[in-house]
C-alpha atoms as a PDB file:
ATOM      1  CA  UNK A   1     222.582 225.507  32.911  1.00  0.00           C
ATOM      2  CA  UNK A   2     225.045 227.171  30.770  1.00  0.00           C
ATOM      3  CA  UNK A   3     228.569 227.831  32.711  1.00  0.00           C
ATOM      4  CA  UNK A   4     229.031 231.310  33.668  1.00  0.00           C
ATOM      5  CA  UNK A   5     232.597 230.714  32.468  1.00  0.00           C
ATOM      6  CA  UNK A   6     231.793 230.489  29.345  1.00  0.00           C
ATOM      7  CA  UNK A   7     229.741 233.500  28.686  1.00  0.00           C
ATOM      8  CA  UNK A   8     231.942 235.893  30.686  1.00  0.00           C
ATOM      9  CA  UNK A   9     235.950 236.044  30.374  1.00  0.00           C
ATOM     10  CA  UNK A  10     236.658 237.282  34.210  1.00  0.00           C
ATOM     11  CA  UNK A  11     234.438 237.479  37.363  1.00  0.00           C
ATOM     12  CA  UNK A  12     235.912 240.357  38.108  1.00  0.00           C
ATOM     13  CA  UNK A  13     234.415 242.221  35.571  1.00  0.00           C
ATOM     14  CA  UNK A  14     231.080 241.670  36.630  1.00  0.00           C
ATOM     15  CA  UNK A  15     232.323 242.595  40.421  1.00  0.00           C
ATOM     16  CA  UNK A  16     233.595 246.486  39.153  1.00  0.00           C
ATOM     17  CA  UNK A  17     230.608 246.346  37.049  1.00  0.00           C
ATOM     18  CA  UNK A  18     228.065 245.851  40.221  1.00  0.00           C
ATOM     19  CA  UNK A  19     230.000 248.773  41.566  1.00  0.00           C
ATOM     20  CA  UNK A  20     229.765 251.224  39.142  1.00  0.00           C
ATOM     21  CA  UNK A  21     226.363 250.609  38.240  1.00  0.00           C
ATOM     22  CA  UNK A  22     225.490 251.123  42.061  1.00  0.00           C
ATOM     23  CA  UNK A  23     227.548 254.227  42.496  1.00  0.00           C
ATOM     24  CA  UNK A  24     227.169 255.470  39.252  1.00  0.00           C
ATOM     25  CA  UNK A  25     230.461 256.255  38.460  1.00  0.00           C
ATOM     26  CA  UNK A  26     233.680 254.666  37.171  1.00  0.00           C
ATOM     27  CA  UNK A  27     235.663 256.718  39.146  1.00  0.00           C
ATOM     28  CA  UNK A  28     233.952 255.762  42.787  1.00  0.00           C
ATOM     29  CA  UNK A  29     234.257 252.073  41.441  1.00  0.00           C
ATOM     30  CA  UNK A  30     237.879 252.495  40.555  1.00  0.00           C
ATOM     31  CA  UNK A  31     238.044 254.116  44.577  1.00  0.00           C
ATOM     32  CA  UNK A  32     236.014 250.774  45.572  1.00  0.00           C
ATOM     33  CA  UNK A  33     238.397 248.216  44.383  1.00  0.00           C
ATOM     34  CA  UNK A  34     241.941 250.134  44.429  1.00  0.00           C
ATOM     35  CA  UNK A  35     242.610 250.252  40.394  1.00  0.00           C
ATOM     36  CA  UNK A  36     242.350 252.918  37.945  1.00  0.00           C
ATOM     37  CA  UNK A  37     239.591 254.329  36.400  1.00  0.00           C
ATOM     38  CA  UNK A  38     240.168 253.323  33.149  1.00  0.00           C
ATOM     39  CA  UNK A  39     241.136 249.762  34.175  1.00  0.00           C
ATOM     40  CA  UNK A  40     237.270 250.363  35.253  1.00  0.00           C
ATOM     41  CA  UNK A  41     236.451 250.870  31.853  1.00  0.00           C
ATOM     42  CA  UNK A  42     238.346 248.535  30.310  1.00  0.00           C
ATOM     43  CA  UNK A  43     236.489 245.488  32.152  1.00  0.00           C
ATOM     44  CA  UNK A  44     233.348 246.962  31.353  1.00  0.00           C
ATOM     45  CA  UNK A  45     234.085 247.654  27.367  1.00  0.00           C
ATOM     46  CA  UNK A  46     235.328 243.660  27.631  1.00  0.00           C
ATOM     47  CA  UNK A  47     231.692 242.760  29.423  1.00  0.00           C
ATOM     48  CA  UNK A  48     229.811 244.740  27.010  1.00  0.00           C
ATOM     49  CA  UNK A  49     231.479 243.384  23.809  1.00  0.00           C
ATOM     50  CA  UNK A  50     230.911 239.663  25.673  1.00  0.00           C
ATOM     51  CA  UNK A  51     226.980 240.810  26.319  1.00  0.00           C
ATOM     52  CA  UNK A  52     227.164 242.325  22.393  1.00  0.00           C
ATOM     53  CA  UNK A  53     225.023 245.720  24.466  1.00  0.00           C
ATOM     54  CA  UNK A  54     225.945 248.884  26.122  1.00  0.00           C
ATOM     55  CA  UNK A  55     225.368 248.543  30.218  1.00  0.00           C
ATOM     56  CA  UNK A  56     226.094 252.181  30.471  1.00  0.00           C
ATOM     57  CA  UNK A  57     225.240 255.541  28.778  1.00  0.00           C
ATOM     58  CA  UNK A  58     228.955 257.644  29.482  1.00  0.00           C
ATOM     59  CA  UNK A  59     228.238 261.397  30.328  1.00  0.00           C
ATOM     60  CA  UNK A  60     229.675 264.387  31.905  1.00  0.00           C
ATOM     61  CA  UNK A  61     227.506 263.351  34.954  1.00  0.00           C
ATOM     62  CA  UNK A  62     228.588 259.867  34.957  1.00  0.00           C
ATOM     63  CA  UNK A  63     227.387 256.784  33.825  1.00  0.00           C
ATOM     64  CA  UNK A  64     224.031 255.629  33.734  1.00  0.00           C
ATOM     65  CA  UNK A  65     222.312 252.326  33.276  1.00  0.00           C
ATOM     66  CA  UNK A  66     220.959 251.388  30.050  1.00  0.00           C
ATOM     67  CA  UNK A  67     217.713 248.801  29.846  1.00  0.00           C
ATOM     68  CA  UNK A  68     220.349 245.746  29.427  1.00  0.00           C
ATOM     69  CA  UNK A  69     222.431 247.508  31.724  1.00  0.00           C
ATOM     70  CA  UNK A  70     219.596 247.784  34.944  1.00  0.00           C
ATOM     71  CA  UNK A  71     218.325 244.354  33.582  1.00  0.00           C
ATOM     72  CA  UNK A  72     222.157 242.513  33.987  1.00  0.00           C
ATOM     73  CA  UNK A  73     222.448 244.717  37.656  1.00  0.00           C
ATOM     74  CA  UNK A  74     218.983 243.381  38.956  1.00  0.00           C
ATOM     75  CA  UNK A  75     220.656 240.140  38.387  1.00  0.00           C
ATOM     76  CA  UNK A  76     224.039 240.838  39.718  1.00  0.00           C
ATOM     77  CA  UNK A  77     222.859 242.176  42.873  1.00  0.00           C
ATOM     78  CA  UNK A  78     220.814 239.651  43.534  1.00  0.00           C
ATOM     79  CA  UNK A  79     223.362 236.970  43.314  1.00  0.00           C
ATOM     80  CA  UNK A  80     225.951 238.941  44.881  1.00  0.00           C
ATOM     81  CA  UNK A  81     223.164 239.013  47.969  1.00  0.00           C
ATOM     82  CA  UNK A  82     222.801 235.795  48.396  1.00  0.00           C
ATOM     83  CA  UNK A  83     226.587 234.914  48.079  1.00  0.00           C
ATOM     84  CA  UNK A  84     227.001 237.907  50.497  1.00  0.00           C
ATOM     85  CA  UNK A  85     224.404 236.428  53.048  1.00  0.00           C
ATOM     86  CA  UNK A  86     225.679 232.474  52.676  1.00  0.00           C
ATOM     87  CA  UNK A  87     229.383 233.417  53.507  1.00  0.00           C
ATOM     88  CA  UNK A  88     228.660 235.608  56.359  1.00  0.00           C
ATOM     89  CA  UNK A  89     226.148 232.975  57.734  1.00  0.00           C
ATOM     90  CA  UNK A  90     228.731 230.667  57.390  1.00  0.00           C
ATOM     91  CA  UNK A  91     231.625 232.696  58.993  1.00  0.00           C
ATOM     92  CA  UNK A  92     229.361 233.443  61.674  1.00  0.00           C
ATOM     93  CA  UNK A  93     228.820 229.630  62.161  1.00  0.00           C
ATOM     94  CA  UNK A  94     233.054 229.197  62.130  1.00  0.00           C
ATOM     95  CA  UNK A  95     232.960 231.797  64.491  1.00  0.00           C
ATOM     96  CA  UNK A  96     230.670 230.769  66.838  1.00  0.00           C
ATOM     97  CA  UNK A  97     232.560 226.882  66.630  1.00  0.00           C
ATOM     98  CA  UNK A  98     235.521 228.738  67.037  1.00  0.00           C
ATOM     99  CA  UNK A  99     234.034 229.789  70.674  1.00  0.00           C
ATOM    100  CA  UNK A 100     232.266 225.985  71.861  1.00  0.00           C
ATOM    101  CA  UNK A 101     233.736 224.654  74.822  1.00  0.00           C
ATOM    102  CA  UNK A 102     232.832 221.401  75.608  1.00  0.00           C
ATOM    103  CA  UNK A 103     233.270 220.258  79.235  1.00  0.00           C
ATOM    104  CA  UNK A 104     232.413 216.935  80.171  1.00  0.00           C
ATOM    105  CA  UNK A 105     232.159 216.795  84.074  1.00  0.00           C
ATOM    106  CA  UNK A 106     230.894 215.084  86.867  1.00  0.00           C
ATOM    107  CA  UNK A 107     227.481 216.021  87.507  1.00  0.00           C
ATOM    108  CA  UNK A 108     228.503 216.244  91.335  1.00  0.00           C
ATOM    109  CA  UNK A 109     231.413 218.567  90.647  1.00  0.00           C
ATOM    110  CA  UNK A 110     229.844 220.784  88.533  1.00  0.00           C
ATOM    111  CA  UNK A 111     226.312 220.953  90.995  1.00  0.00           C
ATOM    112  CA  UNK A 112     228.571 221.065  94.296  1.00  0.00           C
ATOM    113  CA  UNK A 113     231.857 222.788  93.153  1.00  0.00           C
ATOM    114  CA  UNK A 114     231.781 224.719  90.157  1.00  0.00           C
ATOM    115  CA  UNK A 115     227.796 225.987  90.802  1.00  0.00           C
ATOM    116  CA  UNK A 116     228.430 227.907  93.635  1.00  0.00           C
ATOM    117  CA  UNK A 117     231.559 229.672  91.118  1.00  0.00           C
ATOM    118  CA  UNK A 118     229.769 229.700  87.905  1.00  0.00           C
ATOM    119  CA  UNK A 119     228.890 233.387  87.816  1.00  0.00           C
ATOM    120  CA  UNK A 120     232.945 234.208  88.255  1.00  0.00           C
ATOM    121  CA  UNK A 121     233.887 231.169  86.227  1.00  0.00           C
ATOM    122  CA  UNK A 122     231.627 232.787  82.921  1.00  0.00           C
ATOM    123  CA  UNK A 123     232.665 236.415  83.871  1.00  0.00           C
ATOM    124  CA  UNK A 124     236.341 235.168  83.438  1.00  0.00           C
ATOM    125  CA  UNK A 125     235.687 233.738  79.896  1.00  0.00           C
ATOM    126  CA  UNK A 126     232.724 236.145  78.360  1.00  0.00           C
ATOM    127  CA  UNK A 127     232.844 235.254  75.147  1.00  0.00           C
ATOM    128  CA  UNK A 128     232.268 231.573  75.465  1.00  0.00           C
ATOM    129  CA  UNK A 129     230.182 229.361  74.546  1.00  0.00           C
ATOM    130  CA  UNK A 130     230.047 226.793  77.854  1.00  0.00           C
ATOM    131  CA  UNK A 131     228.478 223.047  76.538  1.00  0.00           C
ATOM    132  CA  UNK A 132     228.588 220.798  79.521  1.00  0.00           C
ATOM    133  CA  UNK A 133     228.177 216.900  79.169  1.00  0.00           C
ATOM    134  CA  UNK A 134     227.237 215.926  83.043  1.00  0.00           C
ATOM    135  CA  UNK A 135     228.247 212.304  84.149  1.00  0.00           C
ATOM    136  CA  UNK A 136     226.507 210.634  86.808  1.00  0.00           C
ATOM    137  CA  UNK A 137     228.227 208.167  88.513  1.00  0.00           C
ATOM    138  CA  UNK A 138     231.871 206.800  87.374  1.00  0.00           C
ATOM    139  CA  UNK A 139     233.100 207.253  84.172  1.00  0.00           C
ATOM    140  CA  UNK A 140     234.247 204.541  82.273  1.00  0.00           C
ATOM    141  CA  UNK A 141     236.089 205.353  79.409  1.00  0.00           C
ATOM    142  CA  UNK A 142     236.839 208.790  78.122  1.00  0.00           C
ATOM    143  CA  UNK A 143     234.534 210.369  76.065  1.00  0.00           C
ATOM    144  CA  UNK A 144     235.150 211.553  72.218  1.00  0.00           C
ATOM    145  CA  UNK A 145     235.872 214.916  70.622  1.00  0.00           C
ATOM    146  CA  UNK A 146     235.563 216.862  74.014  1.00  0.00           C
ATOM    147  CA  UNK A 147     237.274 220.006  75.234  1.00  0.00           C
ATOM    148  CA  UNK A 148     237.933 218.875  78.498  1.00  0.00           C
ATOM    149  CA  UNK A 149     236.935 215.571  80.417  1.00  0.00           C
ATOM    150  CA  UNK A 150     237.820 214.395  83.774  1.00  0.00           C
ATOM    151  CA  UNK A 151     239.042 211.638  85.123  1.00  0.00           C
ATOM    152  CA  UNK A 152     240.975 209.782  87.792  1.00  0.00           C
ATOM    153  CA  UNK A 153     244.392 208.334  86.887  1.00  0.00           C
ATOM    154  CA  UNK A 154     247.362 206.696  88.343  1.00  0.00           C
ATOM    155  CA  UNK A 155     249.874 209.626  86.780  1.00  0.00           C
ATOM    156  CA  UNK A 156     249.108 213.082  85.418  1.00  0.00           C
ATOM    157  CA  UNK A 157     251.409 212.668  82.534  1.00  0.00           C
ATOM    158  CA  UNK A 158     251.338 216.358  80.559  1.00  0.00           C
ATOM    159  CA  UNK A 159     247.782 216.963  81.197  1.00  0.00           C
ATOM    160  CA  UNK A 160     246.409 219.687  83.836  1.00  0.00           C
ATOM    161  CA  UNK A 161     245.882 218.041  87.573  1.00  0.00           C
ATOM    162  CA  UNK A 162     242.890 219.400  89.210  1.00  0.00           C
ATOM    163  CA  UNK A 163     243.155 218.070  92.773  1.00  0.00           C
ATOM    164  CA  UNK A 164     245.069 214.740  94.069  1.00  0.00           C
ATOM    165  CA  UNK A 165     242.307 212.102  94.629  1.00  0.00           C
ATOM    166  CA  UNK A 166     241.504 212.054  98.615  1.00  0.00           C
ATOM    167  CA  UNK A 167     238.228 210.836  99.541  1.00  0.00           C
ATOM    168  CA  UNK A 168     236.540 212.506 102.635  1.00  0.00           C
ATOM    169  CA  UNK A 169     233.902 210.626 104.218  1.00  0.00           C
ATOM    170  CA  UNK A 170     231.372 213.280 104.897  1.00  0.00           C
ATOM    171  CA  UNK A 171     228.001 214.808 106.710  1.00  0.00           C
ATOM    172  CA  UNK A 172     226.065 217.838 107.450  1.00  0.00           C
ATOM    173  CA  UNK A 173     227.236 219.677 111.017  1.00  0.00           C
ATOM    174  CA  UNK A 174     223.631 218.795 111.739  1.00  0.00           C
ATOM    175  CA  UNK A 175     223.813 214.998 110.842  1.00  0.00           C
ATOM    176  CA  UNK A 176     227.472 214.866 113.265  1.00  0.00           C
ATOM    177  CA  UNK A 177     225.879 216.612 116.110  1.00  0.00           C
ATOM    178  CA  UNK A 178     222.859 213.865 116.440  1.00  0.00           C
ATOM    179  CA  UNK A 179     225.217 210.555 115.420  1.00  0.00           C
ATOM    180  CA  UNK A 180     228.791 211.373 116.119  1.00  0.00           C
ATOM    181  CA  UNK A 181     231.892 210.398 114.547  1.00  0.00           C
ATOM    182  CA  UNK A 182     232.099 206.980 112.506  1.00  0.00           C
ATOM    183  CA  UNK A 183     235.239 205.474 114.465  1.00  0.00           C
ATOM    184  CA  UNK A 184     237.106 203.131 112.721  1.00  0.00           C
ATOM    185  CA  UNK A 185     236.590 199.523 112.584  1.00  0.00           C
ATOM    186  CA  UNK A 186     233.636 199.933 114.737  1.00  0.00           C
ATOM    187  CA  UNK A 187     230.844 199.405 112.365  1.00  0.00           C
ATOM    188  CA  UNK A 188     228.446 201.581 111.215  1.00  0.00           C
ATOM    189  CA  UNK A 189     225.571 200.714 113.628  1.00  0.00           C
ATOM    190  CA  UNK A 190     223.455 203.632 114.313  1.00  0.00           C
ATOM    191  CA  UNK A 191     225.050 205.311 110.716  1.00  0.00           C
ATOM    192  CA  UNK A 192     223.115 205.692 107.601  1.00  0.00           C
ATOM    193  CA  UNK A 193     225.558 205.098 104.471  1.00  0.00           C
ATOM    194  CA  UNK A 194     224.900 207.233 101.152  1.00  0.00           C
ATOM    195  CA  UNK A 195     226.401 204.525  98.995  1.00  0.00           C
ATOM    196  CA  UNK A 196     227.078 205.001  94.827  1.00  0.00           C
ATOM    197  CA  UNK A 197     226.158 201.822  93.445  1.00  0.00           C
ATOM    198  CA  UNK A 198     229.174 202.600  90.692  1.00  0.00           C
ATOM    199  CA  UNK A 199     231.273 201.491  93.484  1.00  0.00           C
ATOM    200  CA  UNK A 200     232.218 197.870  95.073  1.00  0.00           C
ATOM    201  CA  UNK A 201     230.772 197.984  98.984  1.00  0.00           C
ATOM    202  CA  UNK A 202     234.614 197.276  99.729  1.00  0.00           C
ATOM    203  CA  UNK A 203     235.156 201.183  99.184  1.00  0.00           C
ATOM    204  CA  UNK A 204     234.055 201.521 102.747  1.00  0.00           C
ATOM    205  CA  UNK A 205     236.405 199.082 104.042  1.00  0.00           C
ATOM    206  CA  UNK A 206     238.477 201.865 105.423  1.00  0.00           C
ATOM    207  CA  UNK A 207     236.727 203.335 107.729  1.00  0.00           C
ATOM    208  CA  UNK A 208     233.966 200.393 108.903  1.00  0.00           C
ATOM    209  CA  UNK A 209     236.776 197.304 108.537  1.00  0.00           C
ATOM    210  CA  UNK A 210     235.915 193.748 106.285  1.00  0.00           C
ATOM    211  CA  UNK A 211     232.429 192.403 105.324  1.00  0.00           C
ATOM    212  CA  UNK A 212     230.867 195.828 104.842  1.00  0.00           C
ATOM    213  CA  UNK A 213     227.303 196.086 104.720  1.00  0.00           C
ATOM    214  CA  UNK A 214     226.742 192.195 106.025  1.00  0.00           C
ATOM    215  CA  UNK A 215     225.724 191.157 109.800  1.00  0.00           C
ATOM    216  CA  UNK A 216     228.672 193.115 111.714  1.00  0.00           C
ATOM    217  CA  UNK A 217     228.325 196.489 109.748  1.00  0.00           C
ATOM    218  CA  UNK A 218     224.499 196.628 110.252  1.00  0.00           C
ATOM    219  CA  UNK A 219     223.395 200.882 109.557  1.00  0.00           C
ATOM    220  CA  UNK A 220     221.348 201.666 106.846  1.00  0.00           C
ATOM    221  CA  UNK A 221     222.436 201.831 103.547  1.00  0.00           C
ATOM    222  CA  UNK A 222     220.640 203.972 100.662  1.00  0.00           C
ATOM    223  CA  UNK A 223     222.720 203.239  96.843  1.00  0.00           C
ATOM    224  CA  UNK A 224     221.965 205.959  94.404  1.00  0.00           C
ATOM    225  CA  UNK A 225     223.228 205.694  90.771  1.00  0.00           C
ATOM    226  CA  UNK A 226     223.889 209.523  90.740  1.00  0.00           C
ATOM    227  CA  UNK A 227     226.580 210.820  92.707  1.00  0.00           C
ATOM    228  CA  UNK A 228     224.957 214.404  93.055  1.00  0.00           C
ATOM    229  CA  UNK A 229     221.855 213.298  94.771  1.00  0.00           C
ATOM    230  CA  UNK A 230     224.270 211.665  97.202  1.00  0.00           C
ATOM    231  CA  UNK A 231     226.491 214.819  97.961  1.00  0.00           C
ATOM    232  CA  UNK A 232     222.592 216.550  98.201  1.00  0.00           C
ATOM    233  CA  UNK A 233     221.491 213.802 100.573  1.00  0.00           C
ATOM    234  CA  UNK A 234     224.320 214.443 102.704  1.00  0.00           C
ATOM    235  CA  UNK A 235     224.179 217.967 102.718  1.00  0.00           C
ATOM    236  CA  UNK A 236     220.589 217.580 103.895  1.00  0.00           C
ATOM    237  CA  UNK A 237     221.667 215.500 106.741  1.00  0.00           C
ATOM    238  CA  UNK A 238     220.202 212.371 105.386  1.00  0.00           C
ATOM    239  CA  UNK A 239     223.694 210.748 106.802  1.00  0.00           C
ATOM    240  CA  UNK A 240     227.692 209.878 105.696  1.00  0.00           C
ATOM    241  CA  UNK A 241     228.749 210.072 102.035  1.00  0.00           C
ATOM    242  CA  UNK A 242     232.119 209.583 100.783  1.00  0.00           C
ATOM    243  CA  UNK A 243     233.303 212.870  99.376  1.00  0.00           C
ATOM    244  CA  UNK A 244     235.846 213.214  96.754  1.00  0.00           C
ATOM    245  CA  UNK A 245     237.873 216.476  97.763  1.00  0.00           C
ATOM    246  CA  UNK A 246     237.623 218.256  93.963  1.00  0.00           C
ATOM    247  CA  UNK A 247     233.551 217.953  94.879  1.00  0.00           C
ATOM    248  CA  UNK A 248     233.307 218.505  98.575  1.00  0.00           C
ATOM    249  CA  UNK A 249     236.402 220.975  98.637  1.00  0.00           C
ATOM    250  CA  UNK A 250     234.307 224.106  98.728  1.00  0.00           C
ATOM    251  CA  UNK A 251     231.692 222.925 101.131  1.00  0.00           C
ATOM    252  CA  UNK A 252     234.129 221.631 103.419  1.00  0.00           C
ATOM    253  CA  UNK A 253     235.874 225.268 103.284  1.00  0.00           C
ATOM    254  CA  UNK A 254     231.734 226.590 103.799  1.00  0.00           C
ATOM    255  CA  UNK A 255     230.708 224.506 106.987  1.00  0.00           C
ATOM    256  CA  UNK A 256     227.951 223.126 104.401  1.00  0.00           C
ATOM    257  CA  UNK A 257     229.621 219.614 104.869  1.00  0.00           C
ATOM    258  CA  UNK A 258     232.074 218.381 107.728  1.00  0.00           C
ATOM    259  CA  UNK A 259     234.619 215.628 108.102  1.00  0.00           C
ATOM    260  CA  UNK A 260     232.398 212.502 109.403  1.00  0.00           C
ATOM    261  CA  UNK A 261     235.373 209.766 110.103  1.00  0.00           C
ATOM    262  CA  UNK A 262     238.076 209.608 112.733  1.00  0.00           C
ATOM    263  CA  UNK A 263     240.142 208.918 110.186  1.00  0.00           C
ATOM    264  CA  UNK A 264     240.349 212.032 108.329  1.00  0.00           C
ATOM    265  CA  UNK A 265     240.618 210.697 104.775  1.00  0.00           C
ATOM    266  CA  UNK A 266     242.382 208.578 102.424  1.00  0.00           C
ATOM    267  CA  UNK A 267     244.888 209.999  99.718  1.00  0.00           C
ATOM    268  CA  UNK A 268     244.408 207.142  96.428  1.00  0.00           C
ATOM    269  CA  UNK A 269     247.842 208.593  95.416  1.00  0.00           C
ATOM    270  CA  UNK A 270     245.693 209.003  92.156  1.00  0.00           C
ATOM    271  CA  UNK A 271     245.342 212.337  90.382  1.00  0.00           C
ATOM    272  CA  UNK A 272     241.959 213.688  89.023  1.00  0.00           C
ATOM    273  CA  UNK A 273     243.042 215.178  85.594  1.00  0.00           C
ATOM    274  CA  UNK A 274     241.670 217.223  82.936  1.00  0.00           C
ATOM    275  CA  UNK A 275     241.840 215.698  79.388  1.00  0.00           C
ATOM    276  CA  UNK A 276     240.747 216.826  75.758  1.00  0.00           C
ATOM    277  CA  UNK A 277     239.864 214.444  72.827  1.00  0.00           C
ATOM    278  CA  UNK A 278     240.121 216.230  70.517  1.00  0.00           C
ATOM    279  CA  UNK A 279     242.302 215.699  67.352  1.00  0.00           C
ATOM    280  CA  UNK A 280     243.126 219.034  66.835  1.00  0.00           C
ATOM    281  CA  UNK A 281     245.549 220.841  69.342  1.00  0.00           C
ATOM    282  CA  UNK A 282     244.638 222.164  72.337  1.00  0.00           C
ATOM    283  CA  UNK A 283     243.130 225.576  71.627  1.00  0.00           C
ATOM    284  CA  UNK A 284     244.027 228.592  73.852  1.00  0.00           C
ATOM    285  CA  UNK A 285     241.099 229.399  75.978  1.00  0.00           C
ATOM    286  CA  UNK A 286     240.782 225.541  76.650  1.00  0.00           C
ATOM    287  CA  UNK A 287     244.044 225.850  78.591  1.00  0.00           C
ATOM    288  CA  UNK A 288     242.927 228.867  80.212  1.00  0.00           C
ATOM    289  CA  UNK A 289     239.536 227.507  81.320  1.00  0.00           C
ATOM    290  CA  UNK A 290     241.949 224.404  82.702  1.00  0.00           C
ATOM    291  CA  UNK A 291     244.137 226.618  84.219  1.00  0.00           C
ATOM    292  CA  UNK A 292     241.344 228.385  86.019  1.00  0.00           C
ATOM    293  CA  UNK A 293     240.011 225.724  87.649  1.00  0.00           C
ATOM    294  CA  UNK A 294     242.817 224.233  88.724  1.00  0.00           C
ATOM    295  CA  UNK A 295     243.960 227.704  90.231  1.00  0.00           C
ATOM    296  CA  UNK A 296     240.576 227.786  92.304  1.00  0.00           C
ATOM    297  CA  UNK A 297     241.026 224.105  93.400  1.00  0.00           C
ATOM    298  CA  UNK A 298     244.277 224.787  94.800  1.00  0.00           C
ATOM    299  CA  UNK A 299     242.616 227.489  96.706  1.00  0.00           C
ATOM    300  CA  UNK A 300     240.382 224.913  98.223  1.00  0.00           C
ATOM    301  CA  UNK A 301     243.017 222.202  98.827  1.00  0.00           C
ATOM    302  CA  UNK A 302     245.759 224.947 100.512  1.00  0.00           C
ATOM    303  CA  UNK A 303     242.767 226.156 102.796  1.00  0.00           C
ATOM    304  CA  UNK A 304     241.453 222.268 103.802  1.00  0.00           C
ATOM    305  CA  UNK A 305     245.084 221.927 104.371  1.00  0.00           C
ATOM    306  CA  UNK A 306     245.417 224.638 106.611  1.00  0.00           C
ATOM    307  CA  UNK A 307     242.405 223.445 108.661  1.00  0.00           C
ATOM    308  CA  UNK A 308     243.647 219.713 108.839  1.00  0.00           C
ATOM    309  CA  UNK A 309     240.570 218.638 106.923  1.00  0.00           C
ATOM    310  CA  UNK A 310     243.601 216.608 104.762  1.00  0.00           C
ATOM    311  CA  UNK A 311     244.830 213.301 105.382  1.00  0.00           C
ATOM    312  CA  UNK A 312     248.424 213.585 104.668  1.00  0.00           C
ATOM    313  CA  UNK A 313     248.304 217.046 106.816  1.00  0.00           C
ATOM    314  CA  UNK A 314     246.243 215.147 109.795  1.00  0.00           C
ATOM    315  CA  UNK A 315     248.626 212.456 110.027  1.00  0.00           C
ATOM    316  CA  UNK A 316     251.774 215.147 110.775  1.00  0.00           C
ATOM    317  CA  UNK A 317     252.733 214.110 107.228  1.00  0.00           C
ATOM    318  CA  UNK A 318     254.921 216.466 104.424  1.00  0.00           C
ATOM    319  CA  UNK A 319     253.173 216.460 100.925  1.00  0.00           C
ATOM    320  CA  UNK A 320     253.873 218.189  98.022  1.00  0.00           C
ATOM    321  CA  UNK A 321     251.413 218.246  95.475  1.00  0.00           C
ATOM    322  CA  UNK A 322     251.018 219.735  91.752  1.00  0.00           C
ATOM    323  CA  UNK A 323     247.479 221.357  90.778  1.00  0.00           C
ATOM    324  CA  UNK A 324     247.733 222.346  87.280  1.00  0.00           C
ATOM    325  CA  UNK A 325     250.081 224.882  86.824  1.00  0.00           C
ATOM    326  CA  UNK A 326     250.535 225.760  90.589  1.00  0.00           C
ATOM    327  CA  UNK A 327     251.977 223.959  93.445  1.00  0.00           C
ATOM    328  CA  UNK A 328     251.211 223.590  97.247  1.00  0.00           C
ATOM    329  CA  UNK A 329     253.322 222.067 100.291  1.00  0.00           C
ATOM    330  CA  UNK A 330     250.809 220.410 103.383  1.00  0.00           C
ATOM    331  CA  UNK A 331     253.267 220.870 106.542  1.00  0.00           C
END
């Protein structure tokens, strides 16, 4: 294929050429791209003299196409079209990139905390494009090129804290009226135990004492490997499921779920954080989205706290703690 280059001096000419042959008129192209009307003329005497024909017959009611001339704008157009149609398709794509926000969550949070929220959560960022990538059970590892990610660490460092990490062993109102309280140390005969098999059976040494799940802990014990059909189990009063507080938070606060130990809870003094993989900086609506649910969290956690439904608050305790960008004092 012969190089365009080479048979035509300037692209430009061509350009104020497709626009006076549409219009039909030098002057309305000269309007078009800002310039004079006989710079106008001047590309197209240069893109005649290149083509060796006339494009245009001049005349006191403009200019009109020769044969060469409506031969050369059929071909123009056309190729102006298409490069018309392939960069807006792919602005459109940048655009719509520009607006992905990928979330990678626990499936539990997201089906037990965020659900019940999501209508308020996408009327708060409209013109977003929400991608979730749902975890089961416990993450190992962070995963690549994501928005946001959770994850439990010993320090927050600079990134956005969404709740401390205090584990509430829970059950349905319905489960505590028919079995009680699980006391501590005395076993969990007469219990059922939602267990995630992510987890070492030692997790329960807390609340049941050593050698969980042998001879002196009989109950009954169900493992699941995903962590939302355990929080659904327990809401359906299957029995007692250990409840991270940035999942159970808002059913605590909505009766679905209650406290099930004596003990209250257990504060890790580990932080669940939010962090992003990316390689590129932190874009702007990613720290709002943080910043959102972190604000909503501390709702939760400065209402639980109210109630005593947290462990440093139970135990007649002080505790400040930092959720994202706000903070909160448990008297």
């Amino acid at each position: 294929m012969t190089n365009l280059h080479r048979l035509v001096s300037s692209p430009k000419s061509l350009l104020v050429f497709e626009a006076a042959a549409r219009q039909g008129s030098f002057s309305r192209a000269a309007q078009a791209f800002n310039i004079s009307q006989p710079s106008v003329s001047r590309n197209i005497a240069q893109l005649e003299a290149e083509i060796g024909q006339p494009l245009f017959v001049r005349g006191a009611k403009g200019a009109v196409l020769t044969d060469a001339g409506k031969a050369l704008f059929i071909a123009v157009s056309e190729g102006f079209g298409r490069i018309s149609d392939v960069i807006t398709q792919l602005q459109s794509q940048q655009h719509k990139a520009g607006r992905d926000v990928v979330l990678s969550l626990s499936n539990a949070f997201v089906t037990n905390w965020l659900g019940p929220r999501f209508a308020e959560f996408v009327a708060s960022f409209p013109d977003v494009v929400l991608r979730f990538e749902l975890l089961p059970g416990t993450r190992v590892g962070l995963p690549e090129d994501v928005d946001l990610a959770s994850c439990i660490r010993d320090e927050a460092a600079n990134d956005p804290v969404l709740a401390p990490e205090i584990i509430i062993p829970v059950c349905s109102p319905a489960y505590l009226a028919q079995h009680g309280m699980l006391l501590s140390g005395a076993g969990g005969e007469g219990h059922v135990f939602l267990h995630l098999s992510d987890h070492p059976s030692t997790i329960w040494e807390p609340m049941l004492g050593p050698n969980v799940q042998g001879t002196e802990h009989p109950g009954t014990w169900y493992a699941f490997s995903d962590y939302a059909a355990i929080m659904q189990a327990a809401v359906d009063g299957t029995g007692i499921a250990l409840g991270w507080v940035n999942v159970v938070a808002g059913a605590l606060r909505a009766g679905r779920l209650v406290p099930a130990w004596q003990g209250g809870g257990i504060n890790t003094g580990r932080c669940i954080t939010l962090v992003s993989t990316r390689a590129a900086p932190v874009r702007p609506v990613v720290r709002e989205i943080a910043q959102w649910l972190c604000a909503r969290m501390a709702e939760d956690i400065v209402v639980l706290a109210r109630d005593g439904l947290l462990p440093d608050h139970a135990t007649g305790q002080s505790a400040t703690q930092t959720v994202g960008v706000l903070s909160y004092t448990v008297e």
